[in-house]
C-alpha atoms as a PDB file:
ATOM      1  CA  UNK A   1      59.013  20.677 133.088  1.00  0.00           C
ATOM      2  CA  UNK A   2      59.733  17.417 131.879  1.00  0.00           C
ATOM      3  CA  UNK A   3      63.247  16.696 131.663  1.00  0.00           C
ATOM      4  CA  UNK A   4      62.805  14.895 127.966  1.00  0.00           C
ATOM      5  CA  UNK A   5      61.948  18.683 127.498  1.00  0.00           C
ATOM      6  CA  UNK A   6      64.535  20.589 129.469  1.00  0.00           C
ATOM      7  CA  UNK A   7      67.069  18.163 128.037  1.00  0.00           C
ATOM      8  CA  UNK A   8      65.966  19.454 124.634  1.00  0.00           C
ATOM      9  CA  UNK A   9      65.784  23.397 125.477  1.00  0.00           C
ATOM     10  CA  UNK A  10      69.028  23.281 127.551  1.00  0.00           C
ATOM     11  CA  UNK A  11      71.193  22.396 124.452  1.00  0.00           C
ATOM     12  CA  UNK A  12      69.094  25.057 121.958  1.00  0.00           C
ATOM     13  CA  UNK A  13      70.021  27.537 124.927  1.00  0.00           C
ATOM     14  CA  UNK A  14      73.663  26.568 124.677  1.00  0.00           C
ATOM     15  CA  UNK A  15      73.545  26.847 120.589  1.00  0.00           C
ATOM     16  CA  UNK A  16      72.213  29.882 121.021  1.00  0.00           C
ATOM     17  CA  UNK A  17      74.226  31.852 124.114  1.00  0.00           C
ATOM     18  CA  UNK A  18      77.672  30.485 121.832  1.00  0.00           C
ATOM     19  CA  UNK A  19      75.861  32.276 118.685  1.00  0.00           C
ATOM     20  CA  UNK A  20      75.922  35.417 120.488  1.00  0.00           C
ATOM     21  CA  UNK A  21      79.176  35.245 122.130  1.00  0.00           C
ATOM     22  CA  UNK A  22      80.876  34.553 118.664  1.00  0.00           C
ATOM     23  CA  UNK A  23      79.128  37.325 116.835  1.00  0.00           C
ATOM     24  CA  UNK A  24      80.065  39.839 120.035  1.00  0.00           C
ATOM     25  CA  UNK A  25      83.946  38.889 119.535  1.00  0.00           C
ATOM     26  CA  UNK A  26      83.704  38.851 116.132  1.00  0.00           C
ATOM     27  CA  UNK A  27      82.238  42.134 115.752  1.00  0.00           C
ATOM     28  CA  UNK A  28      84.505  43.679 118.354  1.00  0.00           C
ATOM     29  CA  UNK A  29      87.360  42.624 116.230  1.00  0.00           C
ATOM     30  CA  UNK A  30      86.490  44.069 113.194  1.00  0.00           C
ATOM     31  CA  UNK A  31      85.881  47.053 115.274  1.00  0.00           C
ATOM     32  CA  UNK A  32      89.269  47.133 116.307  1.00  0.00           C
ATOM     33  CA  UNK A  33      90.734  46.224 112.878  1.00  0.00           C
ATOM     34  CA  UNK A  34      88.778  49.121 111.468  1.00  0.00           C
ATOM     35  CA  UNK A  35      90.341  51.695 113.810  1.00  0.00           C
ATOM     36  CA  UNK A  36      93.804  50.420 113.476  1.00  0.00           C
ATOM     37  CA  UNK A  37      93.522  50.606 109.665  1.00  0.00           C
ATOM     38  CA  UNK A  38      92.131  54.490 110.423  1.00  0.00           C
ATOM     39  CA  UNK A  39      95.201  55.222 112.297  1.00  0.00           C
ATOM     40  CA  UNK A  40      97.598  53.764 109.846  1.00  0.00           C
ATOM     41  CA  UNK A  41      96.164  55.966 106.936  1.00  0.00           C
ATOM     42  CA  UNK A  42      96.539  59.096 109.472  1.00  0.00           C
ATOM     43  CA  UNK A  43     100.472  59.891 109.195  1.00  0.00           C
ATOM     44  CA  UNK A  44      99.660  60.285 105.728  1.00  0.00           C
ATOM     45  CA  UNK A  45      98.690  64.293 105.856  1.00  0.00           C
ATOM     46  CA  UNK A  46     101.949  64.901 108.442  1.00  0.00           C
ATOM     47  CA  UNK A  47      99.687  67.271 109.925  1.00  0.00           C
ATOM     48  CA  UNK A  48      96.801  66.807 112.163  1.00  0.00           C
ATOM     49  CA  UNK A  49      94.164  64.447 111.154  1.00  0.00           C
ATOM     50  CA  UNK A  50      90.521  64.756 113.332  1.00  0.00           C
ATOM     51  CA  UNK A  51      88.252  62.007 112.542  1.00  0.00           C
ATOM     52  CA  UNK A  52      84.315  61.523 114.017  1.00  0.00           C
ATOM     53  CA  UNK A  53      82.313  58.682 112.241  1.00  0.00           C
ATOM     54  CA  UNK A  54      78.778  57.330 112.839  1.00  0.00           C
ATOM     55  CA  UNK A  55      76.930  54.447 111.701  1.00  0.00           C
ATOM     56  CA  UNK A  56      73.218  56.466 111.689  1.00  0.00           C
ATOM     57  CA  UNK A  57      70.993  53.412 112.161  1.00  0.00           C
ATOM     58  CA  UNK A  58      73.176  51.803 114.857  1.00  0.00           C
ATOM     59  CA  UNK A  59      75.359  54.883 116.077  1.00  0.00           C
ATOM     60  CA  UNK A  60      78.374  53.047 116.259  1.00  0.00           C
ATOM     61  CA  UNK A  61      81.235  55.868 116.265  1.00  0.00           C
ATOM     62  CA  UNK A  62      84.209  56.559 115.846  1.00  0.00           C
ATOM     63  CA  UNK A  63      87.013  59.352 116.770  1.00  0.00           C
ATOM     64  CA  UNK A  64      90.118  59.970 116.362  1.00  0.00           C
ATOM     65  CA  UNK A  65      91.923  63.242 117.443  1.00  0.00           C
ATOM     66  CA  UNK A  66      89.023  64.405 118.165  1.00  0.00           C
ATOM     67  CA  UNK A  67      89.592  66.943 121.556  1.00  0.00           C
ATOM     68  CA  UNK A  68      91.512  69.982 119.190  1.00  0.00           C
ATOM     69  CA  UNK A  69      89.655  72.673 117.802  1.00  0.00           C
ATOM     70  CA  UNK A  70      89.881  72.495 113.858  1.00  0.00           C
ATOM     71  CA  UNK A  71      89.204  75.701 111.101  1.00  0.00           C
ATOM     72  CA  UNK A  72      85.999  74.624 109.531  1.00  0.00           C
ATOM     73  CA  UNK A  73      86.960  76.737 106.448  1.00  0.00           C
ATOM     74  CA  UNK A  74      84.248  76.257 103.790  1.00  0.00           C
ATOM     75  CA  UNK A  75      82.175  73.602 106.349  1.00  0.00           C
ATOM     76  CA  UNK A  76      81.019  75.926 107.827  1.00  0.00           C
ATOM     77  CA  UNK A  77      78.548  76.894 104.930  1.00  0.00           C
ATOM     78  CA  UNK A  78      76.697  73.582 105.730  1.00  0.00           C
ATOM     79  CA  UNK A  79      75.479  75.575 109.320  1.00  0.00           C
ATOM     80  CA  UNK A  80      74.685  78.798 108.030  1.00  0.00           C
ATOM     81  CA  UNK A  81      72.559  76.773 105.346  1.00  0.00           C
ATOM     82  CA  UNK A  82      70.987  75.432 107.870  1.00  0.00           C
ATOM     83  CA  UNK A  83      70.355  78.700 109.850  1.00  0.00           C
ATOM     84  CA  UNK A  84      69.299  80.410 106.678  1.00  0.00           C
ATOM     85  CA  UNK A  85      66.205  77.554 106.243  1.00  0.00           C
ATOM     86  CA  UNK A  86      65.349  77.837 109.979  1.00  0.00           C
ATOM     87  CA  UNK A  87      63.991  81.467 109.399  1.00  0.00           C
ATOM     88  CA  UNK A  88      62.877  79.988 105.906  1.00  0.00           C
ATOM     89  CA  UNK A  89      60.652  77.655 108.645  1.00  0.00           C
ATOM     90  CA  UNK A  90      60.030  80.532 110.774  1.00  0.00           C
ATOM     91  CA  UNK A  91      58.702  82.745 107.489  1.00  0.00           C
ATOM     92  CA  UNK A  92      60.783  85.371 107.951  1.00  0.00           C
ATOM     93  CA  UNK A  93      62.969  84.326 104.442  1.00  0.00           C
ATOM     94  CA  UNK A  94      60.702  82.497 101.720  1.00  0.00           C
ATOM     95  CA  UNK A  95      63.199  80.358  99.266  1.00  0.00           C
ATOM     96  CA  UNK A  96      61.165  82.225  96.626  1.00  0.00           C
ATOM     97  CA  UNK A  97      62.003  85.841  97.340  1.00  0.00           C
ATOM     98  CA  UNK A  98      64.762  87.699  95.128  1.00  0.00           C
ATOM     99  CA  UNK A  99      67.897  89.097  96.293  1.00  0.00           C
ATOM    100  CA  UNK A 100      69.422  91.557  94.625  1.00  0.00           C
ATOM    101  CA  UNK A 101      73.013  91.284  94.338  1.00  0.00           C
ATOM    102  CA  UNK A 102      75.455  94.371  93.111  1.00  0.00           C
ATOM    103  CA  UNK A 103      78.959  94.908  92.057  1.00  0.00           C
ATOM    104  CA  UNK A 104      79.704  95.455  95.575  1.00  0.00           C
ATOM    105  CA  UNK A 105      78.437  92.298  96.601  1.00  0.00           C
ATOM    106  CA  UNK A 106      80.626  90.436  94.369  1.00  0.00           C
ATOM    107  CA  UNK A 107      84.110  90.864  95.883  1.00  0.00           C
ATOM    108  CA  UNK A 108      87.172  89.811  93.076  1.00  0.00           C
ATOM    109  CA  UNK A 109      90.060  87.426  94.225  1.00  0.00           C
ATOM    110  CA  UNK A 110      87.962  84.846  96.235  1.00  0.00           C
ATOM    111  CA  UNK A 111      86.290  81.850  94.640  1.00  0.00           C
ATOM    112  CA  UNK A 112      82.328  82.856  93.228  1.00  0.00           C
ATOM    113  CA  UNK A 113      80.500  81.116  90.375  1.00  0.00           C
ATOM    114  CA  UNK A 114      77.945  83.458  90.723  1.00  0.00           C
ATOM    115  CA  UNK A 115      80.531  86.494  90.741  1.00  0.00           C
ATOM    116  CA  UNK A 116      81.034  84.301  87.408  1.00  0.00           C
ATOM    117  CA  UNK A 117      78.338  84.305  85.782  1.00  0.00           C
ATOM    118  CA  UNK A 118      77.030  87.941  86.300  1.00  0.00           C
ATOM    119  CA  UNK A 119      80.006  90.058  86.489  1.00  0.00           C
ATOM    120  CA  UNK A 120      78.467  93.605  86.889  1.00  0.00           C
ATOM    121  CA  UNK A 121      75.844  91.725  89.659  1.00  0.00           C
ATOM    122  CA  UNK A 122      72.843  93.997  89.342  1.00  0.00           C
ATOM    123  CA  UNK A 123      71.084  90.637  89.227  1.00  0.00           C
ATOM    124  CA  UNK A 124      67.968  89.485  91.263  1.00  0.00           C
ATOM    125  CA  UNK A 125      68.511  85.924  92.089  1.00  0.00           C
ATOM    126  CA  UNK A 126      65.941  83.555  94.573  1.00  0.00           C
ATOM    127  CA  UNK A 127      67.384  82.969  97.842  1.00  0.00           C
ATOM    128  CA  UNK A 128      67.235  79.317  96.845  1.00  0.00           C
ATOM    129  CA  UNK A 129      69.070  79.606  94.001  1.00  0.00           C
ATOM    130  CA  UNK A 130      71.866  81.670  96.705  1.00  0.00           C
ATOM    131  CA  UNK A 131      71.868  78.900  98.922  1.00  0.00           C
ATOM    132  CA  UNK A 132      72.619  76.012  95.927  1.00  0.00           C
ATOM    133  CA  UNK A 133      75.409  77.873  95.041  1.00  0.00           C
ATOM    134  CA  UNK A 134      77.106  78.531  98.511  1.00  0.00           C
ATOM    135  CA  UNK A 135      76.436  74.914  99.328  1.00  0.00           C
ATOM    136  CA  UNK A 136      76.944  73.185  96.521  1.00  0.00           C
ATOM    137  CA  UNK A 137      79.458  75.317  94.551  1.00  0.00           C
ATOM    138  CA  UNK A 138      80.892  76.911  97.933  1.00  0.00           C
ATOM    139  CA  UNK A 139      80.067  80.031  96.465  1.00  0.00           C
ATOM    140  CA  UNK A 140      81.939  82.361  98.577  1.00  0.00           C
ATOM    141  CA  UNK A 141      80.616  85.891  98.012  1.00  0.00           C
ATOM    142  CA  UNK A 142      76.598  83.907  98.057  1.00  0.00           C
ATOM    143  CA  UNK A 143      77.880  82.909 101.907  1.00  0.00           C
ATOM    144  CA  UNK A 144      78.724  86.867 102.747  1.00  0.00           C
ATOM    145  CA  UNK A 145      75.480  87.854 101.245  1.00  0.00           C
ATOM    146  CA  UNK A 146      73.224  84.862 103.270  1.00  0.00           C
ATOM    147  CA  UNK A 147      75.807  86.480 106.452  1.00  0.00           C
ATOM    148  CA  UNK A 148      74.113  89.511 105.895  1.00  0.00           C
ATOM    149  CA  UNK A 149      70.669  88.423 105.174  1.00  0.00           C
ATOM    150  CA  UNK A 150      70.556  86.165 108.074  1.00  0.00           C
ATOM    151  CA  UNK A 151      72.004  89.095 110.286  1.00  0.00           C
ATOM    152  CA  UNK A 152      75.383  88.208 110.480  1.00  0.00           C
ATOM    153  CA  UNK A 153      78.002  85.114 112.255  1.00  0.00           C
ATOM    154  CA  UNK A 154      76.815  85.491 115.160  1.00  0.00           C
ATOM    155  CA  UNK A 155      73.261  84.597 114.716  1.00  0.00           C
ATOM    156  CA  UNK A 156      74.313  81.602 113.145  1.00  0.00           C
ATOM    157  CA  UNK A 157      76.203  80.875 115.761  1.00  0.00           C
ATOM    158  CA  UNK A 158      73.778  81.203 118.414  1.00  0.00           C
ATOM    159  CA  UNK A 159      70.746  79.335 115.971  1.00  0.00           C
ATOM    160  CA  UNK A 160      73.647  76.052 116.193  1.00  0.00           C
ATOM    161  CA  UNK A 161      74.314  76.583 119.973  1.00  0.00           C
ATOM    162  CA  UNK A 162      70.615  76.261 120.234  1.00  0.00           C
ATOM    163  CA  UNK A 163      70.153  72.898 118.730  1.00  0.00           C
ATOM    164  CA  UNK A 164      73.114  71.551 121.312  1.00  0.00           C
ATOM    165  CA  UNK A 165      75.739  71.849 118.994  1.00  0.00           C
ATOM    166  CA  UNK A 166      78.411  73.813 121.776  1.00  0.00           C
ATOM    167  CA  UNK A 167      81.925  72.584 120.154  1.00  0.00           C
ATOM    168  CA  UNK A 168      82.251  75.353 117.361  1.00  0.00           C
ATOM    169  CA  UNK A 169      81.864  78.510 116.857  1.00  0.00           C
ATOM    170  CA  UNK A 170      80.934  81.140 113.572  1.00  0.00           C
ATOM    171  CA  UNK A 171      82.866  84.291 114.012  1.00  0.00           C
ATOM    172  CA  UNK A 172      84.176  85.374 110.607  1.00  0.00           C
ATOM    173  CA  UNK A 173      82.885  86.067 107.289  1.00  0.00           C
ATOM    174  CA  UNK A 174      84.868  84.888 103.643  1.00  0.00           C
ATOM    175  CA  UNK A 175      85.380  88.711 103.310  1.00  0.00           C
ATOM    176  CA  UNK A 176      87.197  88.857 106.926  1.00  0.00           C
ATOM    177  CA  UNK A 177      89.324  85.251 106.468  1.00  0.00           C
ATOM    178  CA  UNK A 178      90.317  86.341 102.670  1.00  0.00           C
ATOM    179  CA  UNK A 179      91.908  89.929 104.352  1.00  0.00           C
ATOM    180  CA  UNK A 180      93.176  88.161 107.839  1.00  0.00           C
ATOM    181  CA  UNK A 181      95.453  85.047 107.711  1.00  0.00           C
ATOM    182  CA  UNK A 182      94.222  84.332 111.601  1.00  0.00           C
ATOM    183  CA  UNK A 183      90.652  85.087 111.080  1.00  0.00           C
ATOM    184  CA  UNK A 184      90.081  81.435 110.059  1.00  0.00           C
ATOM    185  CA  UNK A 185      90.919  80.083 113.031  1.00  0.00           C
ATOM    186  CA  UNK A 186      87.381  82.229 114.563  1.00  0.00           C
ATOM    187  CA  UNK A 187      85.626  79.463 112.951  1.00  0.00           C
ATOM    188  CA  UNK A 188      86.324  76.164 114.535  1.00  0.00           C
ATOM    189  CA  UNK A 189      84.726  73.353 115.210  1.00  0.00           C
ATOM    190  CA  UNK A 190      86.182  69.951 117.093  1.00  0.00           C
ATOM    191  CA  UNK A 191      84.809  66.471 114.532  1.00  0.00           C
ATOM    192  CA  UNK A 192      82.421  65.400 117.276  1.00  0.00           C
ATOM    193  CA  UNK A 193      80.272  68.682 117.119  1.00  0.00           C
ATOM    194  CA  UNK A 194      80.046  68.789 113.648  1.00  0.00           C
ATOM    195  CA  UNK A 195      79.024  64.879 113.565  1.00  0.00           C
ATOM    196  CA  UNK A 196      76.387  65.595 115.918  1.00  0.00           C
ATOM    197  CA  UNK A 197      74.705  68.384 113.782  1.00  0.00           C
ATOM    198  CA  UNK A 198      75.033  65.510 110.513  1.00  0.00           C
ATOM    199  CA  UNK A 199      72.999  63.901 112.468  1.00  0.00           C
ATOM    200  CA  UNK A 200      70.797  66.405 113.851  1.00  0.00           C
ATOM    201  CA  UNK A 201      70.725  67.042 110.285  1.00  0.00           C
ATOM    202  CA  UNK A 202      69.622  63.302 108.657  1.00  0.00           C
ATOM    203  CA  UNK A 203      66.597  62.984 111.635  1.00  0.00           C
ATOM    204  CA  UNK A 204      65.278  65.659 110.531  1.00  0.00           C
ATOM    205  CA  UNK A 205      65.054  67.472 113.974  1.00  0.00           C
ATOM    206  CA  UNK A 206      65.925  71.038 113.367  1.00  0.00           C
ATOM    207  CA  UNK A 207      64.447  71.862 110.363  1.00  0.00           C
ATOM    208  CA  UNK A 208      60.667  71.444 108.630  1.00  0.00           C
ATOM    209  CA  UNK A 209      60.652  67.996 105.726  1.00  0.00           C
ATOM    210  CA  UNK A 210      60.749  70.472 102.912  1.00  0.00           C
ATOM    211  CA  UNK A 211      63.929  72.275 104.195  1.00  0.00           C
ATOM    212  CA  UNK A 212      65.763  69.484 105.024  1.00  0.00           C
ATOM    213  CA  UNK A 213      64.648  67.954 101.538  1.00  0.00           C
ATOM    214  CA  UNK A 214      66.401  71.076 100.155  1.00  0.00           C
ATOM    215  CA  UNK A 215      69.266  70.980 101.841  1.00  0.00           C
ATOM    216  CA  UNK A 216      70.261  67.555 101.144  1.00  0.00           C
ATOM    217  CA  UNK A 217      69.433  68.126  97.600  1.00  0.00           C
ATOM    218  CA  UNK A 218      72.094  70.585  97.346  1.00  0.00           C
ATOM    219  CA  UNK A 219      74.504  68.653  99.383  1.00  0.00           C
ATOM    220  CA  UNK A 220      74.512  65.846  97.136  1.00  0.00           C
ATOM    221  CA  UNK A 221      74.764  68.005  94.311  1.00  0.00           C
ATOM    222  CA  UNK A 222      78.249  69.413  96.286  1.00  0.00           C
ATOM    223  CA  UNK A 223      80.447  69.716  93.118  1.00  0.00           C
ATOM    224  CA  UNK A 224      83.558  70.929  94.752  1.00  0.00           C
ATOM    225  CA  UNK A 225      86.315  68.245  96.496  1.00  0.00           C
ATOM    226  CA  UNK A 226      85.372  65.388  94.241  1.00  0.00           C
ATOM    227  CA  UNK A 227      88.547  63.983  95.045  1.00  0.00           C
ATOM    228  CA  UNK A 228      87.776  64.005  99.379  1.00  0.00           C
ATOM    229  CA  UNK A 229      84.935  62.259 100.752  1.00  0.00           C
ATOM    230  CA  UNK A 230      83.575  60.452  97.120  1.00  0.00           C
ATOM    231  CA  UNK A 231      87.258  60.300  96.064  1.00  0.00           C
ATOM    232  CA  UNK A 232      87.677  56.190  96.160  1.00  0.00           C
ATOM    233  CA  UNK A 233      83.627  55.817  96.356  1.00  0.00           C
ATOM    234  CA  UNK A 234      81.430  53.637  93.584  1.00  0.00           C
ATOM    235  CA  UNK A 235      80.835  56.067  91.434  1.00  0.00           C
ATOM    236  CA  UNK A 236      77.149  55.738  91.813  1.00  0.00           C
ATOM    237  CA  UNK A 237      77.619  56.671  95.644  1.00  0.00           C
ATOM    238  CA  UNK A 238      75.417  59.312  96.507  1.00  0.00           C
ATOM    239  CA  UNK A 239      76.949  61.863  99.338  1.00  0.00           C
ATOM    240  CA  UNK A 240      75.613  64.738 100.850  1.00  0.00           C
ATOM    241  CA  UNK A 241      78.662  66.854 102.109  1.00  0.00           C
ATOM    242  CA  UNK A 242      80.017  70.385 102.680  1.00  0.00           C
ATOM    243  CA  UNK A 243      83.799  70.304 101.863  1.00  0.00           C
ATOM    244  CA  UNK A 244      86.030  73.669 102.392  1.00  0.00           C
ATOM    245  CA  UNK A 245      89.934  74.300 101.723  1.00  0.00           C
ATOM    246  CA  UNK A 246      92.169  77.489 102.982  1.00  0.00           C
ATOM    247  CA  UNK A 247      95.198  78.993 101.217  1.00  0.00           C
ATOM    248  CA  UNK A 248      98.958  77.538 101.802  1.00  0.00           C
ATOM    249  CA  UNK A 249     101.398  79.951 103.736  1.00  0.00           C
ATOM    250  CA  UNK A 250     104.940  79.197 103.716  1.00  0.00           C
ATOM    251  CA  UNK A 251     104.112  75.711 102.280  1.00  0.00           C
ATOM    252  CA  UNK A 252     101.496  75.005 105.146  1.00  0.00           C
ATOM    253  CA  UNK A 253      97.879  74.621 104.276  1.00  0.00           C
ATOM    254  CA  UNK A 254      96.001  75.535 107.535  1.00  0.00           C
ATOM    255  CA  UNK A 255      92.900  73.012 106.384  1.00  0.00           C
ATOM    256  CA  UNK A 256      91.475  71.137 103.831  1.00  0.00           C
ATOM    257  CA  UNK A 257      88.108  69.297 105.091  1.00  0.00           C
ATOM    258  CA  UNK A 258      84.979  67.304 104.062  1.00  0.00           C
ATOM    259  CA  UNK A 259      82.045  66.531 106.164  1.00  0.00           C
ATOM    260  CA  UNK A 260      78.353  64.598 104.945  1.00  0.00           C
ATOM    261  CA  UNK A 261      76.708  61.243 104.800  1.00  0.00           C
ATOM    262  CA  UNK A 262      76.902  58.730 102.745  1.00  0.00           C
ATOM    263  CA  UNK A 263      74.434  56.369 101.415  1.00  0.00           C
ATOM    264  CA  UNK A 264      74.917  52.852 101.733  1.00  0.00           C
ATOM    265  CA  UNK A 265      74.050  50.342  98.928  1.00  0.00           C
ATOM    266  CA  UNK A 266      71.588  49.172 101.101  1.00  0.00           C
ATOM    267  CA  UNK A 267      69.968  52.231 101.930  1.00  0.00           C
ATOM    268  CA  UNK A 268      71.642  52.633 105.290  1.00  0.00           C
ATOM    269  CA  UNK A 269      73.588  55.631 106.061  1.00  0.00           C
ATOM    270  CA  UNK A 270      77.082  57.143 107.449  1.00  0.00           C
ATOM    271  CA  UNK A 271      78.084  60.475 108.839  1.00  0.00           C
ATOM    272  CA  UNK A 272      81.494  61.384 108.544  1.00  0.00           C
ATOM    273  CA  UNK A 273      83.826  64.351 109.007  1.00  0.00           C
ATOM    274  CA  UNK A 274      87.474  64.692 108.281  1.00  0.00           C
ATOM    275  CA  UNK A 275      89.376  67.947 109.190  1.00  0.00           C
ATOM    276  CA  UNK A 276      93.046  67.641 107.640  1.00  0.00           C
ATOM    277  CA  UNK A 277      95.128  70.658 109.026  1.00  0.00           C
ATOM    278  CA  UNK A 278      98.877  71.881 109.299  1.00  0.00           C
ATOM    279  CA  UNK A 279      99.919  69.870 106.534  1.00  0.00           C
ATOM    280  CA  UNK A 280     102.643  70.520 103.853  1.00  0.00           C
ATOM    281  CA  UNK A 281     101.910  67.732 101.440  1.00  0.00           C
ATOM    282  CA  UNK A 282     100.159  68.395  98.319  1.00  0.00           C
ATOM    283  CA  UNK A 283      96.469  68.163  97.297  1.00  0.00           C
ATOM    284  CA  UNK A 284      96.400  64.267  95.779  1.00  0.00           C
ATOM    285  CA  UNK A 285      98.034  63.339  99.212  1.00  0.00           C
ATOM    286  CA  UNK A 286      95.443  65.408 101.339  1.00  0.00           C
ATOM    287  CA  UNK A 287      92.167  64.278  99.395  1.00  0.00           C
ATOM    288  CA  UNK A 288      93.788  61.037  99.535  1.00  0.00           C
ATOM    289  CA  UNK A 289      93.791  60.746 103.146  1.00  0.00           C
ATOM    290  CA  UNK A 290      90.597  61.996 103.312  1.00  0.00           C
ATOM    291  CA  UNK A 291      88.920  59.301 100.510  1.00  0.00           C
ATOM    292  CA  UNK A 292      90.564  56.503 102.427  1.00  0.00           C
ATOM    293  CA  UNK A 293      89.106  57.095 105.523  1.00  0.00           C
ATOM    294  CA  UNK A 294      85.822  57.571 103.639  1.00  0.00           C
ATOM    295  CA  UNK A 295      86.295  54.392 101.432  1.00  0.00           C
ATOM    296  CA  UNK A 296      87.049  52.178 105.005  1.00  0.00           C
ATOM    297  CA  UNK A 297      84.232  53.713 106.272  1.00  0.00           C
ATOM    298  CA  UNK A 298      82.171  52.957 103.737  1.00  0.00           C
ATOM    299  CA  UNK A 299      83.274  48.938 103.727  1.00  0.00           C
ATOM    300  CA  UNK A 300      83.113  48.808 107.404  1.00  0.00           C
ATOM    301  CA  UNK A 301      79.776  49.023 107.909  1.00  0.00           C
ATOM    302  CA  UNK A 302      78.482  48.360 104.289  1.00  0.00           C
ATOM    303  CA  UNK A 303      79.788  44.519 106.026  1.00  0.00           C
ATOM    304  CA  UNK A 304      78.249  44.695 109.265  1.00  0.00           C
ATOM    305  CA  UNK A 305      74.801  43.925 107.893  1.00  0.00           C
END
């Protein structure tokens, strides 16, 4: 090469490799400023705080607590969903079909819009329209009736050990955790697992386009825990996320808990789950814990591109 030449490239090559370097350390220390500012907001709940987070384009992630076993509580409705519109995919279930729901079916003292709205049950309703309320209302006596439809917890269970998903487990129904203090603790899931079926989830490998166009429909129409995930959001932020929230006992809540993706301004996309448990501080403090995670989340990687 002529060395007019090389003396040109050899400086570009320099420019360039110092480019790099800079944009490496720089990025590693907002990385690093990100999960310190995580871990401040933490002590917060005085409880246990897990934490999994994932940039979906670039899979940066995050964790945080993340080795304990957590009650999913109302979560866990995002799963059976997703079990329910695998044997929609199968067609075994059709989203058109009617259920017919009784009395029986609609148990008193537990939260139900549907329980609501027809009080006497003797009601046919489309399995679709079951789903949208379990998912996005957290309809508790439509996730004992998909239970039963789908063949019960443990089928669930097995359909989300199938996809890879090993970390939690689907033992009780609402009916069993509203009579048993300790039954909520059968459902459990540690933050990795259930940021690995998020994403599972947004690719679109487990279930067929129009399912998964369903289901993150009614995510995003999620109506309960406004104040969690979307709690310090733009108010044009669109989330799809499962929250859930047990009873207090003796001033303890056992968990209060949000898990979805959110929608970047610039199309891009975050998983994130949050599972607050053991805490005795009130509701503004745990959603507030929970929306500041969310919210650093949501500038940490809304400024990476």
């Amino acid at each position: 090469m002529n060395s007019r030449i090389q003396l040109k490239v050899f400086p570009l090559f320099m420019i360039a490799l110092f480019l790099l370097t800079n944009n490496n350390v720089n990025a590693q220390k907002q990385h690093e400023i990100f999960r310190q500012k995580i871990e401040k907001i933490l002590p917060q709940a005085k409880g246990t705080v897990g934490v999994a987070i994932m940039g979906l384009e670039d899979r940066e992630t995050f964790l945080f607590n993340e080795g304990l076993k957590y009650p999913m509580q109302s979560v866990y409705k995002f799963p059976l969903a997703m079990a329910v519109l695998n044997q929609v995919d199968k067609g075994k279930l059709s989203l058109n079909q009617k259920i017919h729901i009784t009395s029986k079916d609609l148990l008193p003292n537990t939260w139900s819009p549907i329980r609501e709205k027809y009080p006497k049950g003797n009601v046919d309703l489309k399995l679709s329209e079951i789903l949208a309320y379990t998912v996005s209302q957290s309809d508790n006596n439509g996730c004992d009736i998909l239970f039963r439809l789908i063949g019960g917890t443990k089928k669930v269970d097995a359909y989300i050990h199938s996809l890879g998903i090993k970390s939690i487990a689907i033992a009780a129904t609402e009916e069993e955790m509203h009579k048993d203090w300790n039954a909520q603790f059968a459902n459990w899931c540690k933050p990795r697992a259930m940021l690995r079926l998020l994403e599972i989830f947004y690719k679109g490998k487990a279930l067929s386009k129009t399912s998964n166009d369903f289901l993150w429909k009614v995510m995003t129409e999620t109506t309960s825990g406004p104040n969690k995930i979307k709690g310090l959001l733009p108010k044009s932020a669109s989330v799809a996320h499962k929250t859930g929230l047990s009873d207090t006992k003796d001033g303890v809540l056992a968990a209060t808990n949000d898990a979805g993706i959110m929608t970047l301004p610039n199309g891009e996309h975050v998983a994130i789950v949050v599972f607050v448990s053991n805490t005795p501080v009130d509701e503004k403090t745990r959603d507030g814990v929970i929306a500041q995670i969310s919210k650093a989340a949501w500038d940490y990687y809304l400024a990476k591109k």
